[in-house]
ModelCIF file with pLDDT and N, C-alpha, C, O atoms, coordinates in Angstrom:
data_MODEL
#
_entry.id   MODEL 
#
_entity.id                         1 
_entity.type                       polymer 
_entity.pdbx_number_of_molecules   1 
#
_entity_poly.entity_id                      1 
_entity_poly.type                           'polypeptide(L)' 
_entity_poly.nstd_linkage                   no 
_entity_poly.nstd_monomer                   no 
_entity_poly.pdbx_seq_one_letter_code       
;(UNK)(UNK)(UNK)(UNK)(UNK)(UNK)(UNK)(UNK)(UNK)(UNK)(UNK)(UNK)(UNK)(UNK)(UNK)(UNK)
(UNK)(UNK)(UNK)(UNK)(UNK)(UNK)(UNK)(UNK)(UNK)(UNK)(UNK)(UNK)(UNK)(UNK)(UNK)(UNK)
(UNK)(UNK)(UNK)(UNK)(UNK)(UNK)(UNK)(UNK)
;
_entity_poly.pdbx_seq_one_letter_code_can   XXXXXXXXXXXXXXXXXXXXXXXXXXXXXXXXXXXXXXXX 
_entity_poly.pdbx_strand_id                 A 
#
loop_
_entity_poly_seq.entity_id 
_entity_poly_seq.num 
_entity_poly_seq.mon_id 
_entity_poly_seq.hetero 
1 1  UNK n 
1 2  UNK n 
1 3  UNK n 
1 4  UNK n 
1 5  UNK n 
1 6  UNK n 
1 7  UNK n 
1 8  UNK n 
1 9  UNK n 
1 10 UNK n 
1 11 UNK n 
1 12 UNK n 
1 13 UNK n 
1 14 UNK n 
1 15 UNK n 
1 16 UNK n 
1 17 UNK n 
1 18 UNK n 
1 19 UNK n 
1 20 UNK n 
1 21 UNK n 
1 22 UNK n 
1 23 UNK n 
1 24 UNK n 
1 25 UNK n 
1 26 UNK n 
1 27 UNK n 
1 28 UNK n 
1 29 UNK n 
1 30 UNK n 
1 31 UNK n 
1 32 UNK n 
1 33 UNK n 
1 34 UNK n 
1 35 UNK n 
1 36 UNK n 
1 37 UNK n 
1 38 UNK n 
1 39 UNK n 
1 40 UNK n 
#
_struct_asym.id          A 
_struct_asym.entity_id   1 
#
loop_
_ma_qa_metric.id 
_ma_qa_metric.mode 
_ma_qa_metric.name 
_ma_qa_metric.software_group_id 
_ma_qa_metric.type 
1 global pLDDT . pLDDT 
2 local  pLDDT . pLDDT 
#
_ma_qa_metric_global.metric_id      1 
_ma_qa_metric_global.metric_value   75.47 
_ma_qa_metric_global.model_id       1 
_ma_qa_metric_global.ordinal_id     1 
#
loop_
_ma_qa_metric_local.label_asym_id 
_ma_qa_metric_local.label_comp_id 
_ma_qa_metric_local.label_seq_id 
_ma_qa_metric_local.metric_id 
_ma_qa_metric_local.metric_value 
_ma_qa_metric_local.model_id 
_ma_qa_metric_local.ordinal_id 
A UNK 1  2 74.00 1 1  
A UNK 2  2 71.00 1 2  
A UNK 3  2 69.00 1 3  
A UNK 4  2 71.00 1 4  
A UNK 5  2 72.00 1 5  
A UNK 6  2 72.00 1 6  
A UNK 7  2 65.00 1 7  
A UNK 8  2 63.00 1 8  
A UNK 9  2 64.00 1 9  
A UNK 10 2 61.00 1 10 
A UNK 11 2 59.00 1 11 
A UNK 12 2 62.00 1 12 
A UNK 13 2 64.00 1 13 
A UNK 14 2 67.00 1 14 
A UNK 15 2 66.00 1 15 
A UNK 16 2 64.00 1 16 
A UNK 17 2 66.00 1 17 
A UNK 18 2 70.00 1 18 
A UNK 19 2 68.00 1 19 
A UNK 20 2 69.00 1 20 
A UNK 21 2 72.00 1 21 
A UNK 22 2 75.00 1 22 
A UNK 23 2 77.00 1 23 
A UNK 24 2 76.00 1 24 
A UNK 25 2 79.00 1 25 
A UNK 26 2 79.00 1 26 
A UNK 27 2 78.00 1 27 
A UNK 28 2 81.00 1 28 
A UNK 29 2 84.00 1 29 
A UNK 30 2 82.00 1 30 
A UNK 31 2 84.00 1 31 
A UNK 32 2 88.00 1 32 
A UNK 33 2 89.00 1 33 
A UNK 34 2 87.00 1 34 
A UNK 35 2 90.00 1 35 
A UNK 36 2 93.00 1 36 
A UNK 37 2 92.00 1 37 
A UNK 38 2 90.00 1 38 
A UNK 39 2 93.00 1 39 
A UNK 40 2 93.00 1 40 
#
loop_
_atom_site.group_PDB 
_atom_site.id 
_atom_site.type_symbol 
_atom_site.label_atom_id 
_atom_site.label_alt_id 
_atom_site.label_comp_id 
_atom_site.label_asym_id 
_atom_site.label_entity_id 
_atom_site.label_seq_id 
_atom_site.pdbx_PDB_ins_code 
_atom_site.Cartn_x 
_atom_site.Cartn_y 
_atom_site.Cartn_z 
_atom_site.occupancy 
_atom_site.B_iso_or_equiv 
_atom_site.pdbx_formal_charge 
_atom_site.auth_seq_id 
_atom_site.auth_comp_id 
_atom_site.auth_asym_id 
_atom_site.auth_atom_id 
_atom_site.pdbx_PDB_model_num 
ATOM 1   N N  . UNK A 1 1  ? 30.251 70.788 -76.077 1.00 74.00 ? 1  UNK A N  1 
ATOM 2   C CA . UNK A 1 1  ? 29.963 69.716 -77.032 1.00 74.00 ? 1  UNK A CA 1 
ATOM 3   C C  . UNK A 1 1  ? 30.040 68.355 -76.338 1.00 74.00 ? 1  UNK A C  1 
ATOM 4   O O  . UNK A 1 1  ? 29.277 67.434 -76.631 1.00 74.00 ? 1  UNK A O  1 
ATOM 5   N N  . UNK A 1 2  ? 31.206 68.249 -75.198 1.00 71.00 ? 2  UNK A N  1 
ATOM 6   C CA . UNK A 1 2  ? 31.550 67.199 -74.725 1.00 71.00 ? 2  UNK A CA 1 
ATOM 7   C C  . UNK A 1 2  ? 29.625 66.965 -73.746 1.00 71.00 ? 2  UNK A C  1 
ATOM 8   O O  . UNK A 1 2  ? 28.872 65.991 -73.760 1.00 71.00 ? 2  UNK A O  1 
ATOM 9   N N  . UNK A 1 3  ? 29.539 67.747 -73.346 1.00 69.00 ? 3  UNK A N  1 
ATOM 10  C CA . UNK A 1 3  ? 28.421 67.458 -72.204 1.00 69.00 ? 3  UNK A CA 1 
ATOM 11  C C  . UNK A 1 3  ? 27.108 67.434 -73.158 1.00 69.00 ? 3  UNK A C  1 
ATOM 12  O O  . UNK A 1 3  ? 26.244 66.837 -72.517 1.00 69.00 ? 3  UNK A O  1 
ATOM 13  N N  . UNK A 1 4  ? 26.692 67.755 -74.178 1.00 71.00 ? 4  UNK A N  1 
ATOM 14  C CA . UNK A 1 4  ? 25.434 67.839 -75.318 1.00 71.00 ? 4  UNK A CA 1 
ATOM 15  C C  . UNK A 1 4  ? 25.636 66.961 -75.985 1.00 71.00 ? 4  UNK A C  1 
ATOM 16  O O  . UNK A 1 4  ? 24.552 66.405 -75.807 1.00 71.00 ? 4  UNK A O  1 
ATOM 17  N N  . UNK A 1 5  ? 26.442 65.958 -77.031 1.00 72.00 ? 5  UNK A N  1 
ATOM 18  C CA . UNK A 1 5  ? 26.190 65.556 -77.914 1.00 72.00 ? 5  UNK A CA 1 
ATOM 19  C C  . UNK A 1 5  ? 26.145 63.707 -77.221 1.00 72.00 ? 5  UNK A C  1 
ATOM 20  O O  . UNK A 1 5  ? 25.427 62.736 -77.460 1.00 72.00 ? 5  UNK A O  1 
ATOM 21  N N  . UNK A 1 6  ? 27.219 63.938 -76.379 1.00 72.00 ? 6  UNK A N  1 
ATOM 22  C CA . UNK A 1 6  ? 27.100 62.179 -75.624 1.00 72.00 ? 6  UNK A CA 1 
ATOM 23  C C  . UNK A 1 6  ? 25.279 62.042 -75.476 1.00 72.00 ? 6  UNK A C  1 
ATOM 24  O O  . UNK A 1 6  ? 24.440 61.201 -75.798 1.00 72.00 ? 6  UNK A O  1 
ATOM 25  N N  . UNK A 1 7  ? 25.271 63.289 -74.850 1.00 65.00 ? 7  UNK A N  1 
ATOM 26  C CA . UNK A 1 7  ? 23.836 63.260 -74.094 1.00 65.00 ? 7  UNK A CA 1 
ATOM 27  C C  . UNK A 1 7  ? 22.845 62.753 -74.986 1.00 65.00 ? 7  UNK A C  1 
ATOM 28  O O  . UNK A 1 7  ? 22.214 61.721 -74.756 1.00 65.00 ? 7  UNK A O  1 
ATOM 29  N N  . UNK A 1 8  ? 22.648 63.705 -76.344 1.00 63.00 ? 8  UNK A N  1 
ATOM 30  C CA . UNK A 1 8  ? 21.433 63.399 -77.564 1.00 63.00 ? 8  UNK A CA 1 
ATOM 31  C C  . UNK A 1 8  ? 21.770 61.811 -78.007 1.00 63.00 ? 8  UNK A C  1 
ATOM 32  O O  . UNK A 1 8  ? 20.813 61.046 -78.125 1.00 63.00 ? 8  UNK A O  1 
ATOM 33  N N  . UNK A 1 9  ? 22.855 61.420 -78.201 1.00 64.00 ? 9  UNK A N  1 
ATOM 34  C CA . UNK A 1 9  ? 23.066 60.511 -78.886 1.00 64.00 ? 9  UNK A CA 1 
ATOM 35  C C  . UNK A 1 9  ? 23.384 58.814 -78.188 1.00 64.00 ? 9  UNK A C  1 
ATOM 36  O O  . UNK A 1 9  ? 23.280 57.713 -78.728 1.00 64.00 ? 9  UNK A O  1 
ATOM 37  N N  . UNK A 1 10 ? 23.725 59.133 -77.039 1.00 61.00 ? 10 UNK A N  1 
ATOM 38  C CA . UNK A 1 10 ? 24.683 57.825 -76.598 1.00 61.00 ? 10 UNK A CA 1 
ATOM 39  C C  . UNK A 1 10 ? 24.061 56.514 -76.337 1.00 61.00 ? 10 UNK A C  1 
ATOM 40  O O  . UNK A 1 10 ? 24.609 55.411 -76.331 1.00 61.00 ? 10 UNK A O  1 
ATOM 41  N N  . UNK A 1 11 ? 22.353 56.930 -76.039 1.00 59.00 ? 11 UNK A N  1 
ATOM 42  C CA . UNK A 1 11 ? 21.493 56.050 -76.053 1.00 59.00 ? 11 UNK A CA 1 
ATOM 43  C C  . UNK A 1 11 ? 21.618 55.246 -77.210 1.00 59.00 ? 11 UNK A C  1 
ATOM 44  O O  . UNK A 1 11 ? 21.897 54.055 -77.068 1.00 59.00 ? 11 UNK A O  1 
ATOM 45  N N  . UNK A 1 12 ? 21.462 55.695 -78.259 1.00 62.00 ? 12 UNK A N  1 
ATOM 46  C CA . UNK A 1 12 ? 21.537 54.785 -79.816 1.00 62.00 ? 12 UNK A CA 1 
ATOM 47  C C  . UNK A 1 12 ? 22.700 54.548 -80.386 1.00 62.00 ? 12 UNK A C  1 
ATOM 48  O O  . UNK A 1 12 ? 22.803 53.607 -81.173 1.00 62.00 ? 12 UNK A O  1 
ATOM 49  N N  . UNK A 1 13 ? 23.756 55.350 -80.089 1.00 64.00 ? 13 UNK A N  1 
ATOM 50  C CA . UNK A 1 13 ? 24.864 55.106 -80.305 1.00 64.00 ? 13 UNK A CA 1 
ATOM 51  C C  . UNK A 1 13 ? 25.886 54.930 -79.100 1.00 64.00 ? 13 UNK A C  1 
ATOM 52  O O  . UNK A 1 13 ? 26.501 55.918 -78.699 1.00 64.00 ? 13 UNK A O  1 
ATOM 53  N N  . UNK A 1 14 ? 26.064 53.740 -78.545 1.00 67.00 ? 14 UNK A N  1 
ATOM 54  C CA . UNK A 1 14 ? 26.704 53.175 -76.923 1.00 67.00 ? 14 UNK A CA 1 
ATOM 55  C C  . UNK A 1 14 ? 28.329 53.785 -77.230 1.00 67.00 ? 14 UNK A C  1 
ATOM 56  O O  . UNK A 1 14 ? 29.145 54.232 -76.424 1.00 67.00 ? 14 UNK A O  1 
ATOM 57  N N  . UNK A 1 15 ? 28.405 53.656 -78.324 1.00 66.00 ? 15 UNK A N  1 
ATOM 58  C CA . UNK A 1 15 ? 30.519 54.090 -78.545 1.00 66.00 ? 15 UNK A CA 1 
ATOM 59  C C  . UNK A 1 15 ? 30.173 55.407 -78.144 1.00 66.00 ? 15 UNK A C  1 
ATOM 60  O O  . UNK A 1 15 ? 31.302 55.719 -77.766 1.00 66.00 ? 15 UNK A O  1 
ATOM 61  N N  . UNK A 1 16 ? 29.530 56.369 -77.943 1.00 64.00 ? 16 UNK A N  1 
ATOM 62  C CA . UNK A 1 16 ? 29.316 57.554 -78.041 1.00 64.00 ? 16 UNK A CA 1 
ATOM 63  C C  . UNK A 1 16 ? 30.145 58.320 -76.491 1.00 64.00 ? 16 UNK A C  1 
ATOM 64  O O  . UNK A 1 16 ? 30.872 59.262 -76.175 1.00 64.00 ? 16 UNK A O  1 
ATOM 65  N N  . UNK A 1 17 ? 29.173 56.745 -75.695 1.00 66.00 ? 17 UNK A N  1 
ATOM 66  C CA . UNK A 1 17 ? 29.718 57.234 -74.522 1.00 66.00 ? 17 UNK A CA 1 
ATOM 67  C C  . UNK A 1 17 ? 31.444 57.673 -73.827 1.00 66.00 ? 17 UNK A C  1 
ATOM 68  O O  . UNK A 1 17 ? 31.758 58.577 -73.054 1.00 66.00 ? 17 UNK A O  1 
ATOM 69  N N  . UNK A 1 18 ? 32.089 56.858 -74.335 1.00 70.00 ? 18 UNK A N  1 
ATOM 70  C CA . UNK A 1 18 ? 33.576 57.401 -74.149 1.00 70.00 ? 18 UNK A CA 1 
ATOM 71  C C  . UNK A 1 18 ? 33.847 58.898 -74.060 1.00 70.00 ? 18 UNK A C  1 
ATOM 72  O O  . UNK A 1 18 ? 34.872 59.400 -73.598 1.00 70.00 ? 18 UNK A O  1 
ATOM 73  N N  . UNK A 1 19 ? 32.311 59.847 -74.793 1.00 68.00 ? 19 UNK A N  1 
ATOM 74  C CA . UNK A 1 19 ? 32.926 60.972 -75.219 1.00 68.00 ? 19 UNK A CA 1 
ATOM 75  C C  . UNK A 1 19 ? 32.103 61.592 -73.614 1.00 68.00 ? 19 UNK A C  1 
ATOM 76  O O  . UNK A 1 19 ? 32.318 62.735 -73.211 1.00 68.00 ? 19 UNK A O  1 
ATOM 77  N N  . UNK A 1 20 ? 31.359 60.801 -73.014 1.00 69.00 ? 20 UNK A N  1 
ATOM 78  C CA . UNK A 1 20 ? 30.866 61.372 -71.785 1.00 69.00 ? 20 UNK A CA 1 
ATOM 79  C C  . UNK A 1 20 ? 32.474 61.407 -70.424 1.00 69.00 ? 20 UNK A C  1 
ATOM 80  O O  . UNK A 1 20 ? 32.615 60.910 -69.307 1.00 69.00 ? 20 UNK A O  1 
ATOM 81  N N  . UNK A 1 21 ? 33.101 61.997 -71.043 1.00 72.00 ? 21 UNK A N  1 
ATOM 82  C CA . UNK A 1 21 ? 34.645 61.978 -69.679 1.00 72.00 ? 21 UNK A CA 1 
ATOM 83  C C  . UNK A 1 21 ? 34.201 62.638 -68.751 1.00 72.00 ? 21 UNK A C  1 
ATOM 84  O O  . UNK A 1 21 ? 35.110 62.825 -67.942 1.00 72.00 ? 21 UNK A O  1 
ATOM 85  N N  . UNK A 1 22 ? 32.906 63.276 -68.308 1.00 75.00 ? 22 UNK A N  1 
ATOM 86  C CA . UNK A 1 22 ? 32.745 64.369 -67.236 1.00 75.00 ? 22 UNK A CA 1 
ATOM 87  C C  . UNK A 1 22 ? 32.034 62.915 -66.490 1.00 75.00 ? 22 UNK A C  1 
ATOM 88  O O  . UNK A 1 22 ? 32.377 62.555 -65.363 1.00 75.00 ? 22 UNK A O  1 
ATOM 89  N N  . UNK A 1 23 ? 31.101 62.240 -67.238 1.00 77.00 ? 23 UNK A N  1 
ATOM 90  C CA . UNK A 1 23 ? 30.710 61.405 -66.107 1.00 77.00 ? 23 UNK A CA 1 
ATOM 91  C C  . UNK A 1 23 ? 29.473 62.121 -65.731 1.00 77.00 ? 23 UNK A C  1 
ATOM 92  O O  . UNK A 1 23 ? 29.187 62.344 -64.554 1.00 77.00 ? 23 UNK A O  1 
ATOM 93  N N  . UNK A 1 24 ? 28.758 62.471 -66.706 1.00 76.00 ? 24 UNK A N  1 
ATOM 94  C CA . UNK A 1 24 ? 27.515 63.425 -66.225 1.00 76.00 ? 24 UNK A CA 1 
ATOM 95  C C  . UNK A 1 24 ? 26.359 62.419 -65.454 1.00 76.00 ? 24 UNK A C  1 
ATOM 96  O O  . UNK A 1 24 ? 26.695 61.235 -65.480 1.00 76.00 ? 24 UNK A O  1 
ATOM 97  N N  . UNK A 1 25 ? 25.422 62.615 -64.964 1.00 79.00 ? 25 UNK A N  1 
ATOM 98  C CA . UNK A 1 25 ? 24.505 61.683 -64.469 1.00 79.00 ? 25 UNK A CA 1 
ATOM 99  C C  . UNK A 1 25 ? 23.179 60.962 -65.301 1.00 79.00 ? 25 UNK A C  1 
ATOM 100 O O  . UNK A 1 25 ? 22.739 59.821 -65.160 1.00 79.00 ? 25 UNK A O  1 
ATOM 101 N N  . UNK A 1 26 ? 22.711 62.053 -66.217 1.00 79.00 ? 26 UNK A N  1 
ATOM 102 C CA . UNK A 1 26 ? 21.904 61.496 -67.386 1.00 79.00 ? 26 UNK A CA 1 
ATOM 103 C C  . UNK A 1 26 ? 21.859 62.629 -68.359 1.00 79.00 ? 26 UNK A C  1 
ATOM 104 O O  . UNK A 1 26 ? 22.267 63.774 -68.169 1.00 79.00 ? 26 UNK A O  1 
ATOM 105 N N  . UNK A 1 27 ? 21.261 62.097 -69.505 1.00 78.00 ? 27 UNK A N  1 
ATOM 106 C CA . UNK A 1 27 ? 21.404 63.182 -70.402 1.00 78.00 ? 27 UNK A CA 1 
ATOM 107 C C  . UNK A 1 27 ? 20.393 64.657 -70.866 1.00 78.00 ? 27 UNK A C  1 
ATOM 108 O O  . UNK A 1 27 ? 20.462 65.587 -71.670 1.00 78.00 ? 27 UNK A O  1 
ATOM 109 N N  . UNK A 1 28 ? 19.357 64.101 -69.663 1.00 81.00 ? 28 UNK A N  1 
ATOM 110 C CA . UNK A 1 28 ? 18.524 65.529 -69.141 1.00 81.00 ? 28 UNK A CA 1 
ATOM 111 C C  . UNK A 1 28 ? 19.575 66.467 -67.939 1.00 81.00 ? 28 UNK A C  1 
ATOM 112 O O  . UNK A 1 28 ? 19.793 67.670 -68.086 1.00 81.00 ? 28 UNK A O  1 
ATOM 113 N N  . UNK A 1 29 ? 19.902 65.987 -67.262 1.00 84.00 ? 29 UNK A N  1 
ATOM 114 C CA . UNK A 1 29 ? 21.120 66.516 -66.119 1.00 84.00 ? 29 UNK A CA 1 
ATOM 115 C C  . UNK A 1 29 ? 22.426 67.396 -67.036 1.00 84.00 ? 29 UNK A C  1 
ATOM 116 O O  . UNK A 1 29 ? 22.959 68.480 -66.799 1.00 84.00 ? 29 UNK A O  1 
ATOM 117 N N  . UNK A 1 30 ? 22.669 66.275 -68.292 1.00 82.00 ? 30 UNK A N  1 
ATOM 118 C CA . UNK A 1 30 ? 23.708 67.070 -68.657 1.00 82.00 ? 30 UNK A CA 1 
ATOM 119 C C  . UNK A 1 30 ? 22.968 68.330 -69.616 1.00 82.00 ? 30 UNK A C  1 
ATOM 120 O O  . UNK A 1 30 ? 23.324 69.473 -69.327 1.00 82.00 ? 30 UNK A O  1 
ATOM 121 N N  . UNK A 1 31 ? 22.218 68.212 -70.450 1.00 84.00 ? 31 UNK A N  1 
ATOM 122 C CA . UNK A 1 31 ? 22.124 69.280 -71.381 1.00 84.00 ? 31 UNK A CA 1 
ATOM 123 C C  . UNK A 1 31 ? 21.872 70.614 -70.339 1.00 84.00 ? 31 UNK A C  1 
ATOM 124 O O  . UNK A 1 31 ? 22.499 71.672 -70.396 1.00 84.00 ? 31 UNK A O  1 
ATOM 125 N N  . UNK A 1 32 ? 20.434 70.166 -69.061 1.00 88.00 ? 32 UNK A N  1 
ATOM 126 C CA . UNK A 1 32 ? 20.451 71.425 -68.566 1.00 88.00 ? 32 UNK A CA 1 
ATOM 127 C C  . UNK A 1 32 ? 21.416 72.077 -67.804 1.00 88.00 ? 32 UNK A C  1 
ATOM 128 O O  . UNK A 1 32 ? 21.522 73.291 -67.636 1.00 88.00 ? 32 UNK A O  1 
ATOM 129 N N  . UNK A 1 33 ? 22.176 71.104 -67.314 1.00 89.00 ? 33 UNK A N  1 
ATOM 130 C CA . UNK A 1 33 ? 24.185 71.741 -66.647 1.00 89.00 ? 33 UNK A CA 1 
ATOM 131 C C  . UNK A 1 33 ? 24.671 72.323 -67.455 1.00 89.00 ? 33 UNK A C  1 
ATOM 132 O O  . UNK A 1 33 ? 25.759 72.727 -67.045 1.00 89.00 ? 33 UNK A O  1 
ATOM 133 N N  . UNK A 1 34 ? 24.381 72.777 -68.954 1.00 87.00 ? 34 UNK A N  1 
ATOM 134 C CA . UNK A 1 34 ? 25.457 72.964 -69.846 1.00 87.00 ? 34 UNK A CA 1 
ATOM 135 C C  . UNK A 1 34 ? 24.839 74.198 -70.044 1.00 87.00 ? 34 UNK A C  1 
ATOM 136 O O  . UNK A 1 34 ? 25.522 75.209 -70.208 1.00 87.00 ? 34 UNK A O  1 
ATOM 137 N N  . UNK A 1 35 ? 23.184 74.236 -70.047 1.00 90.00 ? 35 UNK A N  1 
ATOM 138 C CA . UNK A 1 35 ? 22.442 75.238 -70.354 1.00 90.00 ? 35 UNK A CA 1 
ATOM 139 C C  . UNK A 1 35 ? 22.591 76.471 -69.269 1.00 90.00 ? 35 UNK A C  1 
ATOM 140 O O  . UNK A 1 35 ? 22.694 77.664 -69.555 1.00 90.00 ? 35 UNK A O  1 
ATOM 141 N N  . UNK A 1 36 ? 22.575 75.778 -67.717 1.00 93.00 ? 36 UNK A N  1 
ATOM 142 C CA . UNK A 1 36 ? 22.847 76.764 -66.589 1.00 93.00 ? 36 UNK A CA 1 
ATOM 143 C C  . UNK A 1 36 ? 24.258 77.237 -66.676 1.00 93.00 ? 36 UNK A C  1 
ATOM 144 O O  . UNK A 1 36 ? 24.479 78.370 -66.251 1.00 93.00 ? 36 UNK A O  1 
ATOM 145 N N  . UNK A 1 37 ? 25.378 76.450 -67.228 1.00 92.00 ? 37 UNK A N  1 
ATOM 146 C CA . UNK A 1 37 ? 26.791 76.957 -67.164 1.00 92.00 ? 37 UNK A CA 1 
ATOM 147 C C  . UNK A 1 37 ? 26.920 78.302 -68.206 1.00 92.00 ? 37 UNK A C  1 
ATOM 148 O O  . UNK A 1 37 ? 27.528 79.354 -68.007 1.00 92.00 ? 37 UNK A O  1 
ATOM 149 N N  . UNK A 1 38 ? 26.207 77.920 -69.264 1.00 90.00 ? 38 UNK A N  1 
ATOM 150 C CA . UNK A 1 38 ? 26.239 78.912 -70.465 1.00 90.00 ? 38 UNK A CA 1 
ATOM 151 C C  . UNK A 1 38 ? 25.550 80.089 -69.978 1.00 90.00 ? 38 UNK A C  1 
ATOM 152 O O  . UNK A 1 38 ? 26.050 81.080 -70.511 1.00 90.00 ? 38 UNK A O  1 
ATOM 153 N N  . UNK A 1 39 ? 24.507 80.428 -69.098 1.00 93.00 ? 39 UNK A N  1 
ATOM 154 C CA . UNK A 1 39 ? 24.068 81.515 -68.484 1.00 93.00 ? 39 UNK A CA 1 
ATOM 155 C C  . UNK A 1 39 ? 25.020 82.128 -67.341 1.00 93.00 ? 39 UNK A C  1 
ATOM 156 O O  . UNK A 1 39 ? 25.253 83.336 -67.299 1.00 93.00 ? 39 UNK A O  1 
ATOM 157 N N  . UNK A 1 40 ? 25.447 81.396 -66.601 1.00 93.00 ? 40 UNK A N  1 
ATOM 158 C CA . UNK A 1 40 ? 25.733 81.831 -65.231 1.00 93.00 ? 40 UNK A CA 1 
ATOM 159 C C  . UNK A 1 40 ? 27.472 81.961 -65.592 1.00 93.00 ? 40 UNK A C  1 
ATOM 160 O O  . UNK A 1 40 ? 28.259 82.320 -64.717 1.00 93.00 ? 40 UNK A O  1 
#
């Protein structure tokens, strides 16, 4: 949740970002990191 929802949202909603603590790189990077973690 932490790595998906910053991602969809943080653009329009900037407070959002706090919830990015991994520090992902963008929010195409994070959803598909989350997508490869959930497989592998």
């Amino acid at each position: 949740y932490f790595a998906i929802i910053p991602a969809m949202f943080a653009g329009i909603f900037p407070g959002l970002a706090v919830l990015n603590i991994m520090q992902l790189h963008s929010p195409a990077s994070a959803i598909l990191s989350a997508i490869i973690f959930n497989a592998i």
